[in-house]
C-alpha atoms as a PDB file:
ATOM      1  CA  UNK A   1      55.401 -67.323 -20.460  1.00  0.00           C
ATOM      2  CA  UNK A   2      57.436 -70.800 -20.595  1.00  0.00           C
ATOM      3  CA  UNK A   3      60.561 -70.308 -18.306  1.00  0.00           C
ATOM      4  CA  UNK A   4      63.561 -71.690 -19.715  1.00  0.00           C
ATOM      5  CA  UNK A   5      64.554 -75.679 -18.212  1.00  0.00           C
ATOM      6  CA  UNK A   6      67.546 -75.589 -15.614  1.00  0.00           C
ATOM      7  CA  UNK A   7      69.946 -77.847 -16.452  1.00  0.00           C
ATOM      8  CA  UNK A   8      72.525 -79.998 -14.596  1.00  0.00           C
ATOM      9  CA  UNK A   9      74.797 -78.043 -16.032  1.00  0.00           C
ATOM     10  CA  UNK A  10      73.712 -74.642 -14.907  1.00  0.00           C
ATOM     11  CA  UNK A  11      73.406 -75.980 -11.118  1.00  0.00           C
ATOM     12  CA  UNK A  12      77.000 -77.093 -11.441  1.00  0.00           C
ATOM     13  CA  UNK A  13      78.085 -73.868 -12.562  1.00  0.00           C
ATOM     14  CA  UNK A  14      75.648 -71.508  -9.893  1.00  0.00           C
ATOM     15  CA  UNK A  15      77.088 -73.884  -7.554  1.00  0.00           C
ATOM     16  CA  UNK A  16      80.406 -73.112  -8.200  1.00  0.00           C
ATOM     17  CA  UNK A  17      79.761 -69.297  -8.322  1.00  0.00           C
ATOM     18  CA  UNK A  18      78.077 -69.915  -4.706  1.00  0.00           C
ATOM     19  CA  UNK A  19      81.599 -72.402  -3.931  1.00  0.00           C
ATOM     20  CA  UNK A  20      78.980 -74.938  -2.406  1.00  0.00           C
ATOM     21  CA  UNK A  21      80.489 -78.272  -2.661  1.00  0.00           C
ATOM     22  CA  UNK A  22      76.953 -80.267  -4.524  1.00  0.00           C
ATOM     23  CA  UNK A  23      77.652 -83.867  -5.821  1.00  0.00           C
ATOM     24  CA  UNK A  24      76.177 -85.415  -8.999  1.00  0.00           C
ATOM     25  CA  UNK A  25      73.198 -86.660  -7.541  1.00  0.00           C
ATOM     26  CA  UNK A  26      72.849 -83.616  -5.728  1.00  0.00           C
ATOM     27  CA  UNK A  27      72.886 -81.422  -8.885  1.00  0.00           C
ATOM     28  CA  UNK A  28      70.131 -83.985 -10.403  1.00  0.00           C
ATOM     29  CA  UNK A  29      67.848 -83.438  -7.575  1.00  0.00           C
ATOM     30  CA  UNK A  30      68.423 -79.617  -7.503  1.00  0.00           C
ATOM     31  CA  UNK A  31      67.893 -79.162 -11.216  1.00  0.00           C
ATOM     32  CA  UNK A  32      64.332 -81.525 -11.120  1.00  0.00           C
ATOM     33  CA  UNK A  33      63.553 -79.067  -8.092  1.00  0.00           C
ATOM     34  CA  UNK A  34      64.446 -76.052  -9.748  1.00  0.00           C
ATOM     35  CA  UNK A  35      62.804 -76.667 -12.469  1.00  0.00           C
ATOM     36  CA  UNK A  36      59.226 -77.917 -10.483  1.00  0.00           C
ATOM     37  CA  UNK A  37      59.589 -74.399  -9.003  1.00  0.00           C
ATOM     38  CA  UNK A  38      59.622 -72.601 -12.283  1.00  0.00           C
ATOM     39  CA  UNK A  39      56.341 -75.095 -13.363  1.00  0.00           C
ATOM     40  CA  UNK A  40      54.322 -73.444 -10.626  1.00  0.00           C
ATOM     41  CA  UNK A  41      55.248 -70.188 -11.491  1.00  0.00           C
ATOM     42  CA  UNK A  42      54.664 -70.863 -14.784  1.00  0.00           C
ATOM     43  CA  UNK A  43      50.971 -71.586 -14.039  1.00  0.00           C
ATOM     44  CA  UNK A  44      51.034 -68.503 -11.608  1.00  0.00           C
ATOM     45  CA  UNK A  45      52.103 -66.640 -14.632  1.00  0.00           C
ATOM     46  CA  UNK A  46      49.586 -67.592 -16.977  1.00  0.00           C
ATOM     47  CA  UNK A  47      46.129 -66.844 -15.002  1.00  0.00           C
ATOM     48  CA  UNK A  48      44.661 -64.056 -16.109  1.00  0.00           C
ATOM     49  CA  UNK A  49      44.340 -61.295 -13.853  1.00  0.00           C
ATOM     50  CA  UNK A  50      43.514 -58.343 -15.847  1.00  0.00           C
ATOM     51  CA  UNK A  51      40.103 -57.551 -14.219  1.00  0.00           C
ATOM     52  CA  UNK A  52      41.262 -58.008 -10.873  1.00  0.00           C
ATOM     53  CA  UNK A  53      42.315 -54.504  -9.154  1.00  0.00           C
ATOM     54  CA  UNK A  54      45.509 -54.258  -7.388  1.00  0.00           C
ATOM     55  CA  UNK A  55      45.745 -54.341  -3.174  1.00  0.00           C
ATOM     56  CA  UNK A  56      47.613 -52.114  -1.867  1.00  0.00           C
ATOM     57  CA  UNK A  57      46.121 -51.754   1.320  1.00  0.00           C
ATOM     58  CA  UNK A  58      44.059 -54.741   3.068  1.00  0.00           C
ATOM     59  CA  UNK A  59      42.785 -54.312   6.719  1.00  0.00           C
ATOM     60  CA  UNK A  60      41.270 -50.369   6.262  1.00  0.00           C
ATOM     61  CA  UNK A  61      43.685 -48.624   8.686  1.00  0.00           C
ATOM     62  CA  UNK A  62      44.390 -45.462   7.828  1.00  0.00           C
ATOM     63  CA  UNK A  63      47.857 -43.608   9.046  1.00  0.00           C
ATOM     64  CA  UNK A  64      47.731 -41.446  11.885  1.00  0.00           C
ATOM     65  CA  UNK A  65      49.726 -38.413  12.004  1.00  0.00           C
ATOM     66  CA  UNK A  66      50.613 -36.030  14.527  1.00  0.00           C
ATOM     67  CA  UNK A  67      52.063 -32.697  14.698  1.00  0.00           C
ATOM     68  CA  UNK A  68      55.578 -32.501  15.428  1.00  0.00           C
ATOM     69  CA  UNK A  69      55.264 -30.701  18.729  1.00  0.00           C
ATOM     70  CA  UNK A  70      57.669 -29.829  21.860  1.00  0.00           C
ATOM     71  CA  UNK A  71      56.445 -31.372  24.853  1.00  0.00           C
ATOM     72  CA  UNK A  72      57.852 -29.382  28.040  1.00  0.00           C
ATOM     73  CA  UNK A  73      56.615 -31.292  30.633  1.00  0.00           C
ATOM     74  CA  UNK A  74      58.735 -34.245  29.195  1.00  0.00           C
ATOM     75  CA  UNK A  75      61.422 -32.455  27.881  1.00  0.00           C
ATOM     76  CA  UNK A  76      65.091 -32.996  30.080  1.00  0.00           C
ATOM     77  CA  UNK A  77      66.811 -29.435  30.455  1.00  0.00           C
ATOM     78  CA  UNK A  78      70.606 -29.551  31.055  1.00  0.00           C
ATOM     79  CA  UNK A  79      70.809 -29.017  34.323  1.00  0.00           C
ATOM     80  CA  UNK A  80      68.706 -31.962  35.483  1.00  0.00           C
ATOM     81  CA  UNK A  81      71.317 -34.028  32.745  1.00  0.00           C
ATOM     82  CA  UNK A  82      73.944 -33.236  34.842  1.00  0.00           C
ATOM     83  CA  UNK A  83      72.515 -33.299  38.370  1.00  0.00           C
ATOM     84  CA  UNK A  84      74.150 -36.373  38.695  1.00  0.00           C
ATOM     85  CA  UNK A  85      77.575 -36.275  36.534  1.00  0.00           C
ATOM     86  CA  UNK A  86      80.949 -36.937  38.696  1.00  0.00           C
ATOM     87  CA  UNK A  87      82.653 -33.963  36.415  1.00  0.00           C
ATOM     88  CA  UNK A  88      81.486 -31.159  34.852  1.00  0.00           C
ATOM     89  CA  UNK A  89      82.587 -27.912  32.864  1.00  0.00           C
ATOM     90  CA  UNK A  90      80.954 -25.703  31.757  1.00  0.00           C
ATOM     91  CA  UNK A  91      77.270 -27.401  30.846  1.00  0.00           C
ATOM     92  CA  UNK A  92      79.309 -30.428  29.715  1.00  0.00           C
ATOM     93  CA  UNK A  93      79.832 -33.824  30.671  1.00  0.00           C
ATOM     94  CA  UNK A  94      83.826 -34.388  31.123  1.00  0.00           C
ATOM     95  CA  UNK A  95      85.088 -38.232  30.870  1.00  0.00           C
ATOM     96  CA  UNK A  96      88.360 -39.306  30.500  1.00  0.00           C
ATOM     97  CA  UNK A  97      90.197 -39.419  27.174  1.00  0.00           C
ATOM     98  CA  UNK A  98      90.498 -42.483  25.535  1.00  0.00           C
ATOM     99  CA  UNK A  99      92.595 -43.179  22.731  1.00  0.00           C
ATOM    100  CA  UNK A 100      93.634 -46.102  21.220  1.00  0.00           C
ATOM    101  CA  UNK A 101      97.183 -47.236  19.998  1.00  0.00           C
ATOM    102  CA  UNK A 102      96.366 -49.741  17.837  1.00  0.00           C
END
């Protein structure tokens, strides 16, 4: 699989897509670089790696699940939320309303 060559043109114009100032010799060196890059994966491209089997998975740890359980020692229960609030009605926290004019 050849990639196709990047040319000084085409960094001019991704450049100006991207608005990033790039001078002349700046779009030289990117293009060279550019197309170095697509070189190697070139090469990358063409080794043949039909016998090898994918990895998905490469340490051997296995997910551990748990049940989705309620834990009642740890749970907090309302009253203990609002042992502490200033103002309260009813089982509720009451703060002053705040609204914004803007």
């Amino acid at each position: 699989m050849k990639s196709a060559a990047i040319s000084v043109s085409d960094v001019a114009r991704i450049a100006t897509l991207a608005k990033i100032p790039v001078t002349a010799p700046e779009e030289q060196k990117l293009a060279s670089g550019f197309n170095a890059t697509l070189a190697v994966v070139d090469k990358v491209f063409a080794i043949d790696i039909s016998s090898v089997v994918g990895t998905h998975q490469v340490t051997g740890l296995v997910n551990v699940f748990r049940e989705d359980e309620i834990d009642a020692e740890r749970m907090l229960i309302q009253e203990a939320a609002l042992a502490n609030a200033s103002r309260k009605h009813n089982g509720f926290f009451v703060v002053d309303q705040v609204i914004d004019q803007e």
